[in-house]
C-alpha atoms as a PDB file:
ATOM      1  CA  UNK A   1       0.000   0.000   0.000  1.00  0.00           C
ATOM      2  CA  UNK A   2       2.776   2.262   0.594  1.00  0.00           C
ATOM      3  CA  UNK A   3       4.334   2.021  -3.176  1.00  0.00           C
ATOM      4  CA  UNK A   4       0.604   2.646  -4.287  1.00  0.00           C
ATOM      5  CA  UNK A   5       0.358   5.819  -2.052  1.00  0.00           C
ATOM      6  CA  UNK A   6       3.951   6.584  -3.857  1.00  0.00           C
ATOM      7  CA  UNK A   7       2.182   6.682  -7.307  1.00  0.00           C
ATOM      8  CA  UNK A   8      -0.888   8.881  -6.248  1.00  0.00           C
ATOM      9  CA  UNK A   9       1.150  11.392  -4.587  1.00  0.00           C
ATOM     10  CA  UNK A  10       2.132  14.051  -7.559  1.00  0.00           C
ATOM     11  CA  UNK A  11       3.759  17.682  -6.497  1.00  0.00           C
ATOM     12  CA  UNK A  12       0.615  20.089  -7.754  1.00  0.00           C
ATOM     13  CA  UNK A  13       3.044  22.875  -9.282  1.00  0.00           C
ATOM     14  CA  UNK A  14       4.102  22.791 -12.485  1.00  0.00           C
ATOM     15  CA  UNK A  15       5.986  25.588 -14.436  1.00  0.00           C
ATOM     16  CA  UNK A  16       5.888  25.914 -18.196  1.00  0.00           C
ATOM     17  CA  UNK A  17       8.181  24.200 -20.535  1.00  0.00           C
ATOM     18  CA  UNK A  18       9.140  25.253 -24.261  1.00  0.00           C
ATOM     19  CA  UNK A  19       7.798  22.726 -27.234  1.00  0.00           C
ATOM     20  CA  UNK A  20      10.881  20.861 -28.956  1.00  0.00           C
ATOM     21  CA  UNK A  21      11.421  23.531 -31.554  1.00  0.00           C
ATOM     22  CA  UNK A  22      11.403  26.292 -29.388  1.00  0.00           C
ATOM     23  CA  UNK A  23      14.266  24.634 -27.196  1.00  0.00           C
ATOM     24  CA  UNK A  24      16.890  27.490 -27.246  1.00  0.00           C
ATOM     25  CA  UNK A  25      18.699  30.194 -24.639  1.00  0.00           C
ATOM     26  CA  UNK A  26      16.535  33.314 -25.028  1.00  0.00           C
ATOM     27  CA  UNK A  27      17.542  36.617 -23.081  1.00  0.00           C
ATOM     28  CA  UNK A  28      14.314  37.655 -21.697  1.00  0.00           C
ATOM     29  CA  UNK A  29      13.653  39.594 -18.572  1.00  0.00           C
ATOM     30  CA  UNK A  30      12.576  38.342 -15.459  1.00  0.00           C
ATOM     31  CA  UNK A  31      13.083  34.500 -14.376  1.00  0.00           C
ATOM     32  CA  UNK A  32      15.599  32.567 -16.974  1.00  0.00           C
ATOM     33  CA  UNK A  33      15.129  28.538 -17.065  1.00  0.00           C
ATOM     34  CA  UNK A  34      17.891  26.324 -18.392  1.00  0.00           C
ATOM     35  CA  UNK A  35      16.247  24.946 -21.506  1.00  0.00           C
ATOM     36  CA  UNK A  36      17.636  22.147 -23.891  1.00  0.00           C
ATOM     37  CA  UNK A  37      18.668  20.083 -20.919  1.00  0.00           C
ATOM     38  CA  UNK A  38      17.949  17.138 -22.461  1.00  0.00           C
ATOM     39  CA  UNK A  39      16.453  16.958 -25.999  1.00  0.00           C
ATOM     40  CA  UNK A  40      15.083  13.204 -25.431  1.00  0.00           C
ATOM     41  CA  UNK A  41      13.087  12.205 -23.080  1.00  0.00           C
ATOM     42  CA  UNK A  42      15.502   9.246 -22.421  1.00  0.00           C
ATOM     43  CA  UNK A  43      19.241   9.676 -22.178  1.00  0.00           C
ATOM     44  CA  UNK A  44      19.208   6.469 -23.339  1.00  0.00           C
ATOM     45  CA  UNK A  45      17.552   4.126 -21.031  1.00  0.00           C
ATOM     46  CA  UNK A  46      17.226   6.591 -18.402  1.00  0.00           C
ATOM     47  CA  UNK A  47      14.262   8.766 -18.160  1.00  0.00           C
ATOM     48  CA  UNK A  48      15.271  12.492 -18.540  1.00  0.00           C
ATOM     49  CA  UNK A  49      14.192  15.580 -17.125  1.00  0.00           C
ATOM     50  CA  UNK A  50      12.599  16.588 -20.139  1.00  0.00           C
ATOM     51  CA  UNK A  51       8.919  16.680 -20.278  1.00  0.00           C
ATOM     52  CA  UNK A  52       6.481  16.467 -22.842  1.00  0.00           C
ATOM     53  CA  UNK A  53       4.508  19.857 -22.935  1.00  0.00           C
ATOM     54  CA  UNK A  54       0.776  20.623 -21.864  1.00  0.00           C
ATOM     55  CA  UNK A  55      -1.587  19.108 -24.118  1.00  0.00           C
ATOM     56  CA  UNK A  56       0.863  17.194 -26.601  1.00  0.00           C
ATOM     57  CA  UNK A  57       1.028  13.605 -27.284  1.00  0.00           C
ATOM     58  CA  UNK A  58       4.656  12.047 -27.816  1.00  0.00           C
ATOM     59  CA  UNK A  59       4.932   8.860 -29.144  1.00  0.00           C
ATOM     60  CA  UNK A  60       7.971   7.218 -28.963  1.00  0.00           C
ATOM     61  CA  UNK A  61       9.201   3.443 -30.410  1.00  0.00           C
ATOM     62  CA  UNK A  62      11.802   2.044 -28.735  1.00  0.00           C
ATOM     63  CA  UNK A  63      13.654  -1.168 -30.506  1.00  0.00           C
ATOM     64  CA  UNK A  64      16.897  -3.588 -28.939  1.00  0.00           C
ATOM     65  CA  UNK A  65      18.153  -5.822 -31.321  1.00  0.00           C
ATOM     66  CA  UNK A  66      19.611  -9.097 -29.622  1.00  0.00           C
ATOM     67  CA  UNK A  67      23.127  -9.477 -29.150  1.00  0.00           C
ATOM     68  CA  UNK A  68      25.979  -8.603 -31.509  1.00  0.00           C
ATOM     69  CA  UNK A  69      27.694 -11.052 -29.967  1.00  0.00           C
ATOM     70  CA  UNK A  70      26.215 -13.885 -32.692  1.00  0.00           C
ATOM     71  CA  UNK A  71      27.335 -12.317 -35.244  1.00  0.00           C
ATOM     72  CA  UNK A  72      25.572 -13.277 -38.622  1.00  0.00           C
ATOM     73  CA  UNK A  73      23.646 -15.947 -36.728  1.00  0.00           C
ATOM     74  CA  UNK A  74      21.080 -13.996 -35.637  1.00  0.00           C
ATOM     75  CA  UNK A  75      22.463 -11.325 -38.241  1.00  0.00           C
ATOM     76  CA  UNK A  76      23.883  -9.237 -35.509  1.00  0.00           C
ATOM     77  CA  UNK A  77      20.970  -9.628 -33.132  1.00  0.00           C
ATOM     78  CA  UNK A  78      18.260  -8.545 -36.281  1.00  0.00           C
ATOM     79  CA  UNK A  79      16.183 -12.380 -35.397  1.00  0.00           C
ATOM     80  CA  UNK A  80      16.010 -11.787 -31.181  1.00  0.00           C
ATOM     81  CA  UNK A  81      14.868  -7.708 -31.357  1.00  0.00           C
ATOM     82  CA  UNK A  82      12.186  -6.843 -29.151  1.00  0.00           C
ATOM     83  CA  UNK A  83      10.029  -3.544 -29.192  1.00  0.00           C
ATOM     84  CA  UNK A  84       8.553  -0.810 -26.899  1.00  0.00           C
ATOM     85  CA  UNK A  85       5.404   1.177 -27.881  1.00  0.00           C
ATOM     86  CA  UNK A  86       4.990   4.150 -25.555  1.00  0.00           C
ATOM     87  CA  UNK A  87       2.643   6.832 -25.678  1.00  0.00           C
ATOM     88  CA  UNK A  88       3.307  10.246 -23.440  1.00  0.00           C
ATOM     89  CA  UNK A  89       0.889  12.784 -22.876  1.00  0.00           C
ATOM     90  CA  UNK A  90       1.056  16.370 -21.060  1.00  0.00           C
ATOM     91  CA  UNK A  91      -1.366  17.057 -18.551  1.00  0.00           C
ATOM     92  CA  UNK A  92       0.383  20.620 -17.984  1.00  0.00           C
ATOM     93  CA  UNK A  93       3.267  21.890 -18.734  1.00  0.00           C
ATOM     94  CA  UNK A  94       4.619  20.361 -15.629  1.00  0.00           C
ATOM     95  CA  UNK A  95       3.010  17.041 -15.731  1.00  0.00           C
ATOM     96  CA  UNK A  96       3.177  13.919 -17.653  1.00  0.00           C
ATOM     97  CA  UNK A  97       1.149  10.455 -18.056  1.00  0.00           C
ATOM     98  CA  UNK A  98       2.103   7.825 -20.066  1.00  0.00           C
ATOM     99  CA  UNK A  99       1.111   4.031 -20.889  1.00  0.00           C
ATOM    100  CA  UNK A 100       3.553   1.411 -22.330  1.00  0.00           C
ATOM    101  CA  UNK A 101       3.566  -1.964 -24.171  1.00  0.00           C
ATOM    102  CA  UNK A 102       7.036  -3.760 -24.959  1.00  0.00           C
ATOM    103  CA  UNK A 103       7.294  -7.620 -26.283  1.00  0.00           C
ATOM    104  CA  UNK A 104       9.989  -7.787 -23.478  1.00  0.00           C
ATOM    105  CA  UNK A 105       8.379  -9.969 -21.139  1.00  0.00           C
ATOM    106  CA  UNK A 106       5.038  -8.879 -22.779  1.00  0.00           C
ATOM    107  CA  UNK A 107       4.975  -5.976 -20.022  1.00  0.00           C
ATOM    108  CA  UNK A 108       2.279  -3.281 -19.953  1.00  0.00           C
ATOM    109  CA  UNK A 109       3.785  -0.135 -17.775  1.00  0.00           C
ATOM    110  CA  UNK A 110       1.531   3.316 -16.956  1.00  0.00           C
ATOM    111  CA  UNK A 111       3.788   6.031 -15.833  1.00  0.00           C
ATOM    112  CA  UNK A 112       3.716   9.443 -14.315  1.00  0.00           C
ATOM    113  CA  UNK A 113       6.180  12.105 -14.529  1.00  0.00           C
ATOM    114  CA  UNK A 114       6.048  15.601 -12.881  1.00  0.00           C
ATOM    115  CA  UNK A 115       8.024  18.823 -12.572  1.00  0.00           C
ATOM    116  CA  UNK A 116       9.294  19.548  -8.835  1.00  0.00           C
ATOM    117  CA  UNK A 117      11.714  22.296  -9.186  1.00  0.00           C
ATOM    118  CA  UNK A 118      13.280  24.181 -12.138  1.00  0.00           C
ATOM    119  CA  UNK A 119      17.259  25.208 -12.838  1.00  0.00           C
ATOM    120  CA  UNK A 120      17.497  28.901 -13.107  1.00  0.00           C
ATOM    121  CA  UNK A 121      20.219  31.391 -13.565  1.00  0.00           C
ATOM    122  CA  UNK A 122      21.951  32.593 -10.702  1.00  0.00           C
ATOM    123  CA  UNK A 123      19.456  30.880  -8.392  1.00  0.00           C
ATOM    124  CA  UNK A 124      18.561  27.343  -8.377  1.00  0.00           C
ATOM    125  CA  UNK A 125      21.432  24.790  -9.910  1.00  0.00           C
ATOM    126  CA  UNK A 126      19.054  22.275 -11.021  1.00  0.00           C
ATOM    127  CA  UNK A 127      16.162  20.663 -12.368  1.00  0.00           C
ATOM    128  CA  UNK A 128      14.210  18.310 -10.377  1.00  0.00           C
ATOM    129  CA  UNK A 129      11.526  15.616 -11.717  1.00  0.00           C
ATOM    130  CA  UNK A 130       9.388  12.510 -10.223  1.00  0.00           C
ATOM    131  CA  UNK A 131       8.757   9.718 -11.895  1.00  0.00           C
ATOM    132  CA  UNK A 132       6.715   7.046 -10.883  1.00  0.00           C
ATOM    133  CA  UNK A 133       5.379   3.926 -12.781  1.00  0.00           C
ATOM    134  CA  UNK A 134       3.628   0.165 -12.645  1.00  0.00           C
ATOM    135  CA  UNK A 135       4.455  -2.904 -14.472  1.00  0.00           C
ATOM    136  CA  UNK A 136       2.115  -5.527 -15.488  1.00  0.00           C
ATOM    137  CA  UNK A 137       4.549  -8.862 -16.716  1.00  0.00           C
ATOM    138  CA  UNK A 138       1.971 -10.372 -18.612  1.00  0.00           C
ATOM    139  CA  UNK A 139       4.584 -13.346 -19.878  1.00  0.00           C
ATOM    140  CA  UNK A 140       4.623 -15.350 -16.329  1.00  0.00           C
ATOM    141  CA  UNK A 141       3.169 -18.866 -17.356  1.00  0.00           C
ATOM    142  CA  UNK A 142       0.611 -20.321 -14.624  1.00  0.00           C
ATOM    143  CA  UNK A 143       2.070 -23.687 -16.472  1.00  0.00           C
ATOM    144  CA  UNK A 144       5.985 -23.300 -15.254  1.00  0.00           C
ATOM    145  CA  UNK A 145       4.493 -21.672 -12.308  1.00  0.00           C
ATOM    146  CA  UNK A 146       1.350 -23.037 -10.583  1.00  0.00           C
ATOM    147  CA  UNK A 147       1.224 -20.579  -7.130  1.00  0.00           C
ATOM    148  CA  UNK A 148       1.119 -17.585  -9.879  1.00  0.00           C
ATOM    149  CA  UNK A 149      -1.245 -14.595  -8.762  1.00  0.00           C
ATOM    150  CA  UNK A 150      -1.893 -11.524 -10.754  1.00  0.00           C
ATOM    151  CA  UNK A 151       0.339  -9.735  -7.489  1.00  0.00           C
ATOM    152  CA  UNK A 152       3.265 -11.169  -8.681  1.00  0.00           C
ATOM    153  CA  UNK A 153       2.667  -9.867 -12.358  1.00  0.00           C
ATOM    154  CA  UNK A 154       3.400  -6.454 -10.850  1.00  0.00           C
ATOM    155  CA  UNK A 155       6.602  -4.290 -10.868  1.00  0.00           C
ATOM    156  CA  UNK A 156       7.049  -0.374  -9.066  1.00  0.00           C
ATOM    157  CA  UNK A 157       9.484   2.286  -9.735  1.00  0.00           C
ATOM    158  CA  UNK A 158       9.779   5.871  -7.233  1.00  0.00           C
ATOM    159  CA  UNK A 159      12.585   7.915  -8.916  1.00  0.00           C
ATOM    160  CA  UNK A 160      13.778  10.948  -8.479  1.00  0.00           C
ATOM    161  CA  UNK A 161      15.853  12.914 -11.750  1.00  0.00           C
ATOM    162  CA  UNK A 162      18.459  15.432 -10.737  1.00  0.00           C
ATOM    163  CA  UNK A 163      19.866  17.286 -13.743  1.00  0.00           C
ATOM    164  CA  UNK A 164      22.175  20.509 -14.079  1.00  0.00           C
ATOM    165  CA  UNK A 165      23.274  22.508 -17.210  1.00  0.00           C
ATOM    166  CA  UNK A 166      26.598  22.896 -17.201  1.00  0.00           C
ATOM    167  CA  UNK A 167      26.922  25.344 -19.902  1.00  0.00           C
ATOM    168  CA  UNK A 168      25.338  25.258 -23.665  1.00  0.00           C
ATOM    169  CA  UNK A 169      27.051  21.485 -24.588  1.00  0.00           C
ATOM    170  CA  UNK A 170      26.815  20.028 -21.458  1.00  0.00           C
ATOM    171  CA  UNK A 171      24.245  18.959 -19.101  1.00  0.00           C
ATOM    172  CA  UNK A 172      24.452  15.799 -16.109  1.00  0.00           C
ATOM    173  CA  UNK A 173      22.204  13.693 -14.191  1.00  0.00           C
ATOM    174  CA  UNK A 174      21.771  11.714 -11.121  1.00  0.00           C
ATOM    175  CA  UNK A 175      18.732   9.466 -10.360  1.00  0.00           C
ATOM    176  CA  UNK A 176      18.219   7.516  -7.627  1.00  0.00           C
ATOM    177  CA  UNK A 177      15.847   4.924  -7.971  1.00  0.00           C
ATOM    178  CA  UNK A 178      13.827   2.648  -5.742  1.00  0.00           C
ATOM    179  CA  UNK A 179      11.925  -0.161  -7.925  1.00  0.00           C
ATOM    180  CA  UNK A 180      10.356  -3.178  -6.259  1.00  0.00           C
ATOM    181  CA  UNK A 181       9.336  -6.666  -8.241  1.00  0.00           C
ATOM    182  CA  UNK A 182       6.720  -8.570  -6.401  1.00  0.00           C
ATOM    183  CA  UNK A 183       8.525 -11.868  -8.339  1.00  0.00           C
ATOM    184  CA  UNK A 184      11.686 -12.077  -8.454  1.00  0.00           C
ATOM    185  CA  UNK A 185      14.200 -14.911 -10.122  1.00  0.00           C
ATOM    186  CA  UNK A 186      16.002 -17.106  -8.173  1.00  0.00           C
ATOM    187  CA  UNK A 187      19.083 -19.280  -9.335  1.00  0.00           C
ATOM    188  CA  UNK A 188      20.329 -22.699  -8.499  1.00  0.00           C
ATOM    189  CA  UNK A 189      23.421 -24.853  -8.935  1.00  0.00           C
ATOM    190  CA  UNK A 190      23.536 -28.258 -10.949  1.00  0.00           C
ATOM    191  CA  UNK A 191      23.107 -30.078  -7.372  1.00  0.00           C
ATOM    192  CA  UNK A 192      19.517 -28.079  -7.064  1.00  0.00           C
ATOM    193  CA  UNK A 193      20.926 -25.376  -4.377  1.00  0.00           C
ATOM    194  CA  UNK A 194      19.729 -22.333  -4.190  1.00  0.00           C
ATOM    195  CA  UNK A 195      22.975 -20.179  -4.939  1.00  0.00           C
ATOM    196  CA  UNK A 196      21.407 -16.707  -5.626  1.00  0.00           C
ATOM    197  CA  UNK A 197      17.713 -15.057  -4.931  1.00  0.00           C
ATOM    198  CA  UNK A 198      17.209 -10.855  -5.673  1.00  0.00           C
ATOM    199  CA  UNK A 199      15.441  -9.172  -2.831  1.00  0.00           C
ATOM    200  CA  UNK A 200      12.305  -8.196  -4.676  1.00  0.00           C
ATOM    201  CA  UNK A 201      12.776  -4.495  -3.050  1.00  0.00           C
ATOM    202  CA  UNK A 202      15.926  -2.667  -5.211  1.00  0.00           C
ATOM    203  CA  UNK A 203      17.850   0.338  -5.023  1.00  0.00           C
ATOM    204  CA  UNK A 204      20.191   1.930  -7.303  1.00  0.00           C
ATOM    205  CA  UNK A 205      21.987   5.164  -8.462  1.00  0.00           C
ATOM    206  CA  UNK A 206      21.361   6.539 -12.370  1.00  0.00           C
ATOM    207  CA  UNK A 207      24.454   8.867 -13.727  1.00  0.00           C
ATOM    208  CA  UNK A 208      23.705  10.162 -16.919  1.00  0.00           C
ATOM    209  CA  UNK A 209      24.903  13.341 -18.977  1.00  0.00           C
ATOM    210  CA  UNK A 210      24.791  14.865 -22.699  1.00  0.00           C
ATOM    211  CA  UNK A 211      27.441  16.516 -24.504  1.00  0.00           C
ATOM    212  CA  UNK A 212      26.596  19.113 -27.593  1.00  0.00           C
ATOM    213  CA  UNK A 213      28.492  17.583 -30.627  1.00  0.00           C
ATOM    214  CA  UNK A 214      26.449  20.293 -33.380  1.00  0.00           C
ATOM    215  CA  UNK A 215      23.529  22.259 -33.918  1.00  0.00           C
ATOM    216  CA  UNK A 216      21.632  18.985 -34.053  1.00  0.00           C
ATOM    217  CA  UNK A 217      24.088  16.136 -32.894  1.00  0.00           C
ATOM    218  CA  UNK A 218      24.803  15.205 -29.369  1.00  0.00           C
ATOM    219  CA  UNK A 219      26.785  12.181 -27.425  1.00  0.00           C
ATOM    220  CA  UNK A 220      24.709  10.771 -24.298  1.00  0.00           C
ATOM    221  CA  UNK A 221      25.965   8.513 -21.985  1.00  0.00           C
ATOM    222  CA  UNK A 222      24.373   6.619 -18.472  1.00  0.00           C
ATOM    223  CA  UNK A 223      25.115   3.777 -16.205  1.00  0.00           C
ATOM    224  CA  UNK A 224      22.821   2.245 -13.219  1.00  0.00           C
ATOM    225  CA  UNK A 225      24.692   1.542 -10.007  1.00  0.00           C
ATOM    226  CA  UNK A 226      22.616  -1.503  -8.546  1.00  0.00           C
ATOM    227  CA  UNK A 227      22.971  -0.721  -4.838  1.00  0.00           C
ATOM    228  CA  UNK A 228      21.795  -4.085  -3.856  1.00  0.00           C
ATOM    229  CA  UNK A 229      21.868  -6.764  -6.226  1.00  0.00           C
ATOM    230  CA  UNK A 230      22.409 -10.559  -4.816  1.00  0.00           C
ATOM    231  CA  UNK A 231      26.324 -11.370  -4.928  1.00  0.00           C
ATOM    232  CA  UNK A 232      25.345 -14.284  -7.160  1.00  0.00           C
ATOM    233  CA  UNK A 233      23.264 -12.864  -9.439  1.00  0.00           C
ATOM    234  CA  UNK A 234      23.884 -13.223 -13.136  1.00  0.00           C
ATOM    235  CA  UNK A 235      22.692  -9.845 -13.942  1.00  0.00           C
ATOM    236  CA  UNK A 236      24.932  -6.724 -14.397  1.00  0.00           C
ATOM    237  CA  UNK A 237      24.921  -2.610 -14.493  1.00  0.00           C
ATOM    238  CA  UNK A 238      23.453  -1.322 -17.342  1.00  0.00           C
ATOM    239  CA  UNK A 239      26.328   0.625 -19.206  1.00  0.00           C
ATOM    240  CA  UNK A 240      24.232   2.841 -22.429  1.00  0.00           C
ATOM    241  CA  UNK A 241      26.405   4.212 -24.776  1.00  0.00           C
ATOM    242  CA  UNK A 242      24.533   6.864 -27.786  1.00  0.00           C
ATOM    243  CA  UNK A 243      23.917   9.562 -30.495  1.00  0.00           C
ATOM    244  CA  UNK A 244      20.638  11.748 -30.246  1.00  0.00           C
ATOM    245  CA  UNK A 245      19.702  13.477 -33.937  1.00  0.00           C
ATOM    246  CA  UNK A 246      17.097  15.875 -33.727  1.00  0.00           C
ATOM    247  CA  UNK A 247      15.041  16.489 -37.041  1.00  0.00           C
ATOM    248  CA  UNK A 248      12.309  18.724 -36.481  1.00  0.00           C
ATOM    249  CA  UNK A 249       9.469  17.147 -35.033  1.00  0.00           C
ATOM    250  CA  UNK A 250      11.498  14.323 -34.281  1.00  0.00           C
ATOM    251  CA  UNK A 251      14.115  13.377 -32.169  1.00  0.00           C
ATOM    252  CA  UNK A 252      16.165   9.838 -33.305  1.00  0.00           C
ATOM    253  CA  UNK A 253      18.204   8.401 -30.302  1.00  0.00           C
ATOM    254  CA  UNK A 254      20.921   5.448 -31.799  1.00  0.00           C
ATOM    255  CA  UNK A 255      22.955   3.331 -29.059  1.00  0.00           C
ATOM    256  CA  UNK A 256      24.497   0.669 -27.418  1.00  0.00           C
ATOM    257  CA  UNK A 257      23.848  -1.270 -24.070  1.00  0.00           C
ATOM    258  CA  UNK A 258      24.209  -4.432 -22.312  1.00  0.00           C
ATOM    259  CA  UNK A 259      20.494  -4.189 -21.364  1.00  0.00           C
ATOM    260  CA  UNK A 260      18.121  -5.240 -23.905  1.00  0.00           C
ATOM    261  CA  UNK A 261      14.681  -4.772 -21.604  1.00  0.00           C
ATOM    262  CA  UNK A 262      13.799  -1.023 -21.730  1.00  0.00           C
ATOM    263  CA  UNK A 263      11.223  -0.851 -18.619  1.00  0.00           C
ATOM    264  CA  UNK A 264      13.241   0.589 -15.669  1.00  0.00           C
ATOM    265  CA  UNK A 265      12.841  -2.793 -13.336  1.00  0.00           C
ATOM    266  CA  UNK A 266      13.987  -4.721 -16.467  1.00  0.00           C
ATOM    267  CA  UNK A 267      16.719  -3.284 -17.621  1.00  0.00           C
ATOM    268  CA  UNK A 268      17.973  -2.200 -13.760  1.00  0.00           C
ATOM    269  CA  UNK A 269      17.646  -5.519 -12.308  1.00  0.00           C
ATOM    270  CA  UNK A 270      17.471  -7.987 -15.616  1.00  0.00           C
ATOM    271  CA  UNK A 271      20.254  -6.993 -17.834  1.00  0.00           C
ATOM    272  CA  UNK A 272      22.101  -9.748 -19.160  1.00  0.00           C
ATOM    273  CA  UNK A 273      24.834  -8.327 -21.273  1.00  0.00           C
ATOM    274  CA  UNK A 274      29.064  -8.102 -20.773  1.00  0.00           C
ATOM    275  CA  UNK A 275      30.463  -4.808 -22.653  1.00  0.00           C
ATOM    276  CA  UNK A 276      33.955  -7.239 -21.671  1.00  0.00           C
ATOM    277  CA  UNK A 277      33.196  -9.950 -24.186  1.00  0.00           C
ATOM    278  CA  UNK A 278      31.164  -8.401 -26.422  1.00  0.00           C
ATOM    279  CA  UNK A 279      27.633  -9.035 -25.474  1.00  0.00           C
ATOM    280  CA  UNK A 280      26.142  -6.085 -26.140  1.00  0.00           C
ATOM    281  CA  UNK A 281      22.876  -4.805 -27.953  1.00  0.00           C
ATOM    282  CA  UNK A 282      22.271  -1.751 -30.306  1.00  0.00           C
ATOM    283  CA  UNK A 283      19.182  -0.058 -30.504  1.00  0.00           C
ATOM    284  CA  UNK A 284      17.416   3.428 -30.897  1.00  0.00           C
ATOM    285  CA  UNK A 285      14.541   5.336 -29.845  1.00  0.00           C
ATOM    286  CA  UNK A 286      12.157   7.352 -31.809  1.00  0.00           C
ATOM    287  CA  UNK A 287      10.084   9.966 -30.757  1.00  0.00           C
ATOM    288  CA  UNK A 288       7.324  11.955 -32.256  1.00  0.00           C
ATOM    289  CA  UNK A 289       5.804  14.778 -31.214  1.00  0.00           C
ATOM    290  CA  UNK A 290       2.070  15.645 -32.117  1.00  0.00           C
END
């Protein structure tokens, strides 16, 4: 009950935000708000502070190929890709809903993501946002797993985004993140023992940043510091490596990471992938803005 009072909980101010196109450093008088933080509303599988303004719909397609790793096997992961559908809608200016569907896991997510405080010049040093969201794992079998209830389908994430302009090219952020999986996997040796099982309640540390290559171009980087993953566990820190092109209406985000699930709970606690041998996945994200 406590996550659930997390996700109705939503700060009720909310500041105005430019539209993509409008994105630039204006000198106007009065109160002067970093814009262009972030031109994505992902650094690359981190959420950003950026927010979708009041009464526009963004839709964004997210796609992971599989492994490189394979090589021409799986044609450089082109047979094992899997896809996220996400739609994002302003509420204000300051205030964002948005519902999810990726083939990873089949999981259905429903989001909310709200402005808390703003950077400004020579006052405030940052931006602050909430995000909140619920998972729905719709690809547990009741076959491989008979005690299945529609409780353990479910998935929570409380995060908080922390982001500062540096200067015009470069802009950071922090997120710490609390996400909580009501199933979680456990592992066994050959003999049948139990040799690692993931606390279903998680916390971990988001670093992220963005560096202005051109008018259009920029490099983004983040990582996710697990702060308590089992010692055992297979899974490792997501490492996202990228290129954001803005055209217009659109923004086109092209990368590389060892996480191929694109839900915060997935690709925090279920990424799979070595950047040490090889075993990572490219992928982009495309936005639209209507």
């Amino acid at each position: 009950m406590k996550l659930v009072f997390f996700m109705l909980c939503f700060p009720l101010i909310c500041f105005a935000q430019d539209d993509l196109l409008d994105e630039i450093n204006t000198d106007s008088t009065g109160t002067q708000y970093a814009t262009a933080v972030f031109k994505g509303l992902k650094i690359v599988n981190f959420e950003s502070t950026k927010l979708v303004a009041k009464k526009q719909l963004t839709f964004i397609v997210a796609h992971r190929f599989g492994s490189i790793e394979n090589g021409f096997d799986s044609f450089f992961g082109l047979d094992d890709a899997v896809t996220r559908l996400n739609f994002v809608y302003g509420i204000s200016n300051g205030f964002n809903i948005g519902a999810s569907r990726s083939s990873f896991q089949k999981i259905y997510e429903f989001s909310a993501k709200y402005r808390i405080l703003r950077q400004t010049e020579n006052s405030f040093p940052f931006t602050v946002i909430g995000y909140n969201s619920f998972l729905i794992n719709t690809a547990l079998d009741k076959k491989n797993l008979p005690l299945l209830k529609f409780k353990h389908r479910l998935g929570y994430t409380v995060q908080l985004l922390i982001s500062r302009k540096i200067n015009t090219d470069f802009s950071v952020e922090i997120a710490p993140t609390f996400f909580h999986d009501n199933l979680t996997a456990s592992f066994y040796a050959e003999n049948q023992v139990k040799i690692s099982e993931q606390d279903n309640s998680q916390f971990a540390l988001g670093f992220g940043g963005r560096y202005k290559l051109g008018k259009r171009w920029s490099l983004n980087m983040d990582y996710g510091w697990h702060l308590n993953r089992d010692n055992n566990s297979p899974f490792k820190n997501p490492l996202s490596i990228g290129l954001d092109l803005e055209t217009g209406g659109h923004v086109f985000q092209m990368h590389f990471t060892n996480a191929q699930g694109m839900n915060t709970n997935t690709f925090l606690g279920q990424g799979t992938g070595d950047w040490s041998d090889g075993n990572i996945y490219f992928g982009f994200n495309l936005s639209r803005v209507f």
